[in-house]
N, C-alpha and C. Protein backbone atom coordinates (compact mmCIF):
# COMPACT_ATOMS: atom_id res chain seq x y z
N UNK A 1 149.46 155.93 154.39
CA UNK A 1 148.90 156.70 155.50
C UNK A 1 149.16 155.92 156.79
N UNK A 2 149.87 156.61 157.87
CA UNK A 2 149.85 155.73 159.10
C UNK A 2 148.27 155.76 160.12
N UNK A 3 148.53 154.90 160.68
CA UNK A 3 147.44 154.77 161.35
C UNK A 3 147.28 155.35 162.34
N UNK A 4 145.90 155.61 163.26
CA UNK A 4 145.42 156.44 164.09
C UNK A 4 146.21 155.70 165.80
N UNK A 5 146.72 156.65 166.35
CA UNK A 5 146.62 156.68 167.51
C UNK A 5 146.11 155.43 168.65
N UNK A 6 145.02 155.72 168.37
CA UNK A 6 144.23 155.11 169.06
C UNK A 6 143.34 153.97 168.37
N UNK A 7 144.28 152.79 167.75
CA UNK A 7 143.51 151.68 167.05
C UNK A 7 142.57 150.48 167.80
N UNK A 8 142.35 150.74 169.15
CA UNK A 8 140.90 149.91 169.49
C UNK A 8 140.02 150.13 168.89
N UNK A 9 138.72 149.03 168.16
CA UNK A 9 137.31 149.43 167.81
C UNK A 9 136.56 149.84 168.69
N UNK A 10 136.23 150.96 168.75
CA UNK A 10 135.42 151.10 169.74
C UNK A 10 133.96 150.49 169.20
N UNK A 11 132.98 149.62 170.82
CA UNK A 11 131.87 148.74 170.32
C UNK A 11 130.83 149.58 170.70
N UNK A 12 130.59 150.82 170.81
CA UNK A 12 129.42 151.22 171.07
C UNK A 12 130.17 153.18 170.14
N UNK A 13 128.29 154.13 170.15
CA UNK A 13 129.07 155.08 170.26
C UNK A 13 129.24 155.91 170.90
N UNK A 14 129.17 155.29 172.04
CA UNK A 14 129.84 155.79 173.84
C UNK A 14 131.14 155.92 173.97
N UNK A 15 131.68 154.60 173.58
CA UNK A 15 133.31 154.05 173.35
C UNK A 15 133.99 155.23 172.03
N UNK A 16 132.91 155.38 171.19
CA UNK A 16 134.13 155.95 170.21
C UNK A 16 134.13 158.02 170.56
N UNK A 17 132.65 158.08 171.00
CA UNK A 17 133.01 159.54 172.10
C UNK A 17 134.08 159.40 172.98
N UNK A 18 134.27 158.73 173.76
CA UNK A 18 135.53 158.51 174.60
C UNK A 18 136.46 158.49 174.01
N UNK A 19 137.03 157.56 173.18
CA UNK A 19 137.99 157.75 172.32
C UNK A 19 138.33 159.21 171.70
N UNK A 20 137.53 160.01 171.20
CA UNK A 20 137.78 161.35 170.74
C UNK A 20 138.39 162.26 172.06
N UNK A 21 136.97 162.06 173.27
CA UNK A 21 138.29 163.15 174.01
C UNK A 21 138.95 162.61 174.75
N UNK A 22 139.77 161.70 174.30
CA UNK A 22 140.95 161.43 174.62
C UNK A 22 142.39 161.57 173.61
N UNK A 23 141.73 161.91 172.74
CA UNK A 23 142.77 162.11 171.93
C UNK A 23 143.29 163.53 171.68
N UNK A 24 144.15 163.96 171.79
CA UNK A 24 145.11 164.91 171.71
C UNK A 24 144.70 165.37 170.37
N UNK A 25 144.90 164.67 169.03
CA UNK A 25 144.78 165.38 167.86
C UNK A 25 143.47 165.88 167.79
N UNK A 26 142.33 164.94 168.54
CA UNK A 26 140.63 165.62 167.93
C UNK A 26 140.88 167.25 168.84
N UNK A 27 141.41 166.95 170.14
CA UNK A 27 141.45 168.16 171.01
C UNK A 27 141.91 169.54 170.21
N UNK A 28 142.78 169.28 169.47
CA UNK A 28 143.49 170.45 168.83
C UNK A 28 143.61 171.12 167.48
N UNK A 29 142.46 169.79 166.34
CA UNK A 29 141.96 170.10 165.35
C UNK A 29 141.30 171.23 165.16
N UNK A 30 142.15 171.83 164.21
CA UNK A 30 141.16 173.13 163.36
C UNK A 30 141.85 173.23 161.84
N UNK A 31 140.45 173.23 161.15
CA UNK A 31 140.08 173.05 159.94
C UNK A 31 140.78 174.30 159.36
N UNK A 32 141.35 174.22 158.00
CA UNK A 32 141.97 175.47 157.54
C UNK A 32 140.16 175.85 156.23
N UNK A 33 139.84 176.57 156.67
CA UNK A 33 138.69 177.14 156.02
C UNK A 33 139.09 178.24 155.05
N UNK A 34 138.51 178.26 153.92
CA UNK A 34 138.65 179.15 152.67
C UNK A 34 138.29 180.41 153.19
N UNK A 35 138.56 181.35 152.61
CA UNK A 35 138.54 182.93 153.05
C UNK A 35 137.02 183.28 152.87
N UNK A 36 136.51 182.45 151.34
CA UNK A 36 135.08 183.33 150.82
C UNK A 36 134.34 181.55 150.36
N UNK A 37 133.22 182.58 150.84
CA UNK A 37 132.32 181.10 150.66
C UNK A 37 131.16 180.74 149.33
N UNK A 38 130.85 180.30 148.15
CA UNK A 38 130.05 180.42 147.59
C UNK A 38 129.06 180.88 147.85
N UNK A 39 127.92 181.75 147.20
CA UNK A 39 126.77 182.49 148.03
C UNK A 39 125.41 181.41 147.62
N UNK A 40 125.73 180.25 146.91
CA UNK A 40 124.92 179.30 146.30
C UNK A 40 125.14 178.23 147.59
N UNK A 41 124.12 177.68 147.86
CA UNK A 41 124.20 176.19 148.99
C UNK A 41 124.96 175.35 148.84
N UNK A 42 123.88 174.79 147.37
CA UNK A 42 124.34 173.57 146.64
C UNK A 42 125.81 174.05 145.85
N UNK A 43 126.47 174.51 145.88
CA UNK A 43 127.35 175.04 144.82
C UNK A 43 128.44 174.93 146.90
N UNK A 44 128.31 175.66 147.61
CA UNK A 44 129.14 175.74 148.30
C UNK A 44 129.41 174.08 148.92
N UNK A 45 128.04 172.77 148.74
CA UNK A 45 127.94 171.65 149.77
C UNK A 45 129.07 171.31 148.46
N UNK A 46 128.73 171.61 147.40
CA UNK A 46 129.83 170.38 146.30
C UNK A 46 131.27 170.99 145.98
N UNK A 47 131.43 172.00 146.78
CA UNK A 47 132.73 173.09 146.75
C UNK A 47 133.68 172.10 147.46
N UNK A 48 133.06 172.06 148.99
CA UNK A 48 133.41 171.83 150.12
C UNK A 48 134.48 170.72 150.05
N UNK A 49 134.85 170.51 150.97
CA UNK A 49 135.91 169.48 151.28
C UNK A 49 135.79 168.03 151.66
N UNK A 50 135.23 167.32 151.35
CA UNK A 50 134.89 165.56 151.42
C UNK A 50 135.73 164.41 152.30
N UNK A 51 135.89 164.36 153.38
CA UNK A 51 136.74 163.35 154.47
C UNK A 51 136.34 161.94 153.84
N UNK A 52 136.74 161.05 153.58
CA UNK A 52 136.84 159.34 154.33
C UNK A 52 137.10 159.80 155.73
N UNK A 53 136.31 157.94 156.29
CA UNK A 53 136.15 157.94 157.84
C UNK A 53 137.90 157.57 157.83
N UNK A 54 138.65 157.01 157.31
CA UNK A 54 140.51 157.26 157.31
C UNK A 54 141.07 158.76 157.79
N UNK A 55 140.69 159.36 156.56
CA UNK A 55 141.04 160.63 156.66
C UNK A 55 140.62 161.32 158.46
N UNK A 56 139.35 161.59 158.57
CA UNK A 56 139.01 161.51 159.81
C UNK A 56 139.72 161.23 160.68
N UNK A 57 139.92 159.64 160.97
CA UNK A 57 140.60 159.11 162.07
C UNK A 57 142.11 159.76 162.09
N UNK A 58 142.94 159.67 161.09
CA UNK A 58 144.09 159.91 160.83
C UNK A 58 144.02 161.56 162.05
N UNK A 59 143.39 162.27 160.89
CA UNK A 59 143.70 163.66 161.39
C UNK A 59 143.29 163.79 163.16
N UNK A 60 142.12 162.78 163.61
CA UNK A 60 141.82 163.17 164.84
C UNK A 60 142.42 162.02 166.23
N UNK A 61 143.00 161.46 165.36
CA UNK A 61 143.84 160.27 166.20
C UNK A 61 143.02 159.30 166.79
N UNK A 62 141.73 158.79 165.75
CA UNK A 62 141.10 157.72 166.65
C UNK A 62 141.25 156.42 165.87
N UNK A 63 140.11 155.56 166.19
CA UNK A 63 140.35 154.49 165.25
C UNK A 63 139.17 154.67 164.17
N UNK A 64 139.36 154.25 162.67
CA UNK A 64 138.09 154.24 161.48
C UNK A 64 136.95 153.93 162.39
N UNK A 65 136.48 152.73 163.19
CA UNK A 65 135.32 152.27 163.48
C UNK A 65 134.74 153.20 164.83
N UNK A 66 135.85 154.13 165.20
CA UNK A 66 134.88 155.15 165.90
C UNK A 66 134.27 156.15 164.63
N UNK A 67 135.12 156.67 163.98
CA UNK A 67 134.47 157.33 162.99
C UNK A 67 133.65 157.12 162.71
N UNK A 68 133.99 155.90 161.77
CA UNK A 68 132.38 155.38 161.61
C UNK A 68 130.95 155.39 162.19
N UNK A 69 131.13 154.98 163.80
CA UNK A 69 129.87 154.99 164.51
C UNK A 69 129.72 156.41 164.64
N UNK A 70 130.50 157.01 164.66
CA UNK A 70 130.26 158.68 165.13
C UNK A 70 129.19 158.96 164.47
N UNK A 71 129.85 158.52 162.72
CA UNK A 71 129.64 159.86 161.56
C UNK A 71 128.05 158.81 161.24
N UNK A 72 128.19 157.45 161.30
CA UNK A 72 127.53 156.93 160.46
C UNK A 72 125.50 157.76 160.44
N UNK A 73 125.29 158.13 161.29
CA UNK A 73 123.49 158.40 161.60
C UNK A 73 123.75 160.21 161.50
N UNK A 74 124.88 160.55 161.37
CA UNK A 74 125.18 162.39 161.30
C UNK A 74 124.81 163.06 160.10
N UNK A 75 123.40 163.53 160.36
CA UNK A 75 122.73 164.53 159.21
C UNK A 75 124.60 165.13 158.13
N UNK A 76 123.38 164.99 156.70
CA UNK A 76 124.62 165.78 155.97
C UNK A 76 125.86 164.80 155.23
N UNK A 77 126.01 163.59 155.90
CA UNK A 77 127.10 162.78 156.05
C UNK A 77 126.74 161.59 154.40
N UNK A 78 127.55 161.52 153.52
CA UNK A 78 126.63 161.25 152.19
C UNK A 78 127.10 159.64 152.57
N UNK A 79 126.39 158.78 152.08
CA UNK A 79 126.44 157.37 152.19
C UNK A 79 126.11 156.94 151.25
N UNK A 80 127.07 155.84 150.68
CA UNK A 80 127.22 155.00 149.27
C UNK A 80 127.32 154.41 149.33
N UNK A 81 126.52 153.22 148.85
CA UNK A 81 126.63 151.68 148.87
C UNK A 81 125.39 151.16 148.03
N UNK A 82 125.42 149.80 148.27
CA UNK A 82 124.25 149.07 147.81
C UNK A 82 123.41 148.73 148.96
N UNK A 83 122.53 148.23 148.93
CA UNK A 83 121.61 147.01 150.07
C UNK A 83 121.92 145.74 149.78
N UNK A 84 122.22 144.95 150.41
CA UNK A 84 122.65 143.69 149.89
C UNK A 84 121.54 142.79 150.96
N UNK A 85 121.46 141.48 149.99
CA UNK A 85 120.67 140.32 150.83
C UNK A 85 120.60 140.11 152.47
N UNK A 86 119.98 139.97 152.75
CA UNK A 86 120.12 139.57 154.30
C UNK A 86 121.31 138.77 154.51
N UNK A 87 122.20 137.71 153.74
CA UNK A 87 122.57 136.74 154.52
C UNK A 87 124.17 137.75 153.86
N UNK A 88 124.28 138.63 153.44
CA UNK A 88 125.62 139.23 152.74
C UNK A 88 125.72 140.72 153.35
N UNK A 89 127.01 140.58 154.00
CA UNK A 89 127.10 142.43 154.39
C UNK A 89 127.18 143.38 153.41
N UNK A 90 126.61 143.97 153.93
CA UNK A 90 126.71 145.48 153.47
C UNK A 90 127.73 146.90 153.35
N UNK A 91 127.66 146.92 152.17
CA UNK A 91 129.42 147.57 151.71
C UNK A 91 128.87 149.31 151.98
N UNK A 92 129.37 149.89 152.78
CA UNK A 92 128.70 151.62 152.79
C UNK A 92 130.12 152.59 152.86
N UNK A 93 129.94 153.32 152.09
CA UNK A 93 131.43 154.32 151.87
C UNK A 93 130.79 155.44 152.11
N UNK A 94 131.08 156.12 153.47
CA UNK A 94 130.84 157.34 153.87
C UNK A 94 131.89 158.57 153.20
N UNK A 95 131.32 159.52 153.27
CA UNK A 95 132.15 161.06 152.93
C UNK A 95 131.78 161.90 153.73
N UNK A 96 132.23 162.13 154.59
CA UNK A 96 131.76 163.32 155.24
C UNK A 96 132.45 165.06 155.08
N UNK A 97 131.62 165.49 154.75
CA UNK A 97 131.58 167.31 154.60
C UNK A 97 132.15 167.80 155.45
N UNK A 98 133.29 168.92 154.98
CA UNK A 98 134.44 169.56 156.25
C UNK A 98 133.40 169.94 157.24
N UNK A 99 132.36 170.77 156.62
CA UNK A 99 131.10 171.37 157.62
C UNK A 99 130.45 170.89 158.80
N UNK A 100 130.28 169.16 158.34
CA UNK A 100 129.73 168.42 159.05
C UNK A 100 130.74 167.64 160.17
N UNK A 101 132.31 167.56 160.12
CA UNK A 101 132.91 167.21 160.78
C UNK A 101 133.23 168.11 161.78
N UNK A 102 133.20 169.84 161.02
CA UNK A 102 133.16 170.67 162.27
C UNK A 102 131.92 170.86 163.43
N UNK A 103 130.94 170.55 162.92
CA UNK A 103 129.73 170.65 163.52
C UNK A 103 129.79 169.77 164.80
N UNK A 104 130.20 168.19 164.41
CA UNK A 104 130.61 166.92 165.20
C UNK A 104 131.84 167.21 166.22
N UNK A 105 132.75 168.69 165.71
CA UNK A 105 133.90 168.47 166.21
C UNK A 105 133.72 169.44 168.00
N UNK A 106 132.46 170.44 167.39
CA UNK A 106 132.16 171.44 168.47
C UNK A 106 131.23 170.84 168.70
N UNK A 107 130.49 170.18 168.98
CA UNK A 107 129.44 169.35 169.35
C UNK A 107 130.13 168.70 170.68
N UNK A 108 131.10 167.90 170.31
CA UNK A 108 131.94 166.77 171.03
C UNK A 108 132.90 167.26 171.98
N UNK A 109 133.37 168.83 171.48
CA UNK A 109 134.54 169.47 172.01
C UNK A 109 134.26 170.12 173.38
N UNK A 110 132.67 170.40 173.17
CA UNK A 110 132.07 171.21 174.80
C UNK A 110 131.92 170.48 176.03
């Protein structure tokens, strides 16, 4: 996979909003959405389509660690990891829901 566009970390998530509209690919992203939707919730949330913060960046031309700060506190957004000791970081593997990236994407886009 090549990398995003725009590979500065952004250090706040001020910096990684900026980063998005500046990027050409977040500007012009649209999701190819299924025709028919499960009429079940839970059946349509585990249907759905599952991003890495990679995937993300890739498609919207930023860097992972904006993703990250974007997605990381974004209702919906599933988070996996352990808790680890105070003195050892903490390993967290986000997925975020096509749903929830569109939500973030018109949120950000206005």
């Amino acid at each position: 996979m090549s990398r995003a566009i725009n590979n500065h970390a952004a250090t706040s998530l001020a910096d990684a909003i900026s980063c998005l509209k500046d990027s050409e690919r977040f500007l012009n992203w649209n999701p190819k959405r299924p025709t028919s939707k499960p009429t079940d919730l839970l059946t349509f949330q585990m249907a759905e389509r599952h991003y890495s913060p990679d995937e993300i960046a890739e498609l919207w031309g930023v860097s992972v660690d904006s993703i990250r700060r974007i997605f990381r506190d974004e209702p919906g957004v599933l988070k996996m990891g352990e808790k680890s000791p105070k003195h050892k970081r903490q390993y967290l593997t986000l997925r975020i829901p096509e749903s929830v990236a569109e939500r973030v994407h018109t949120r950000l886009s206005e």
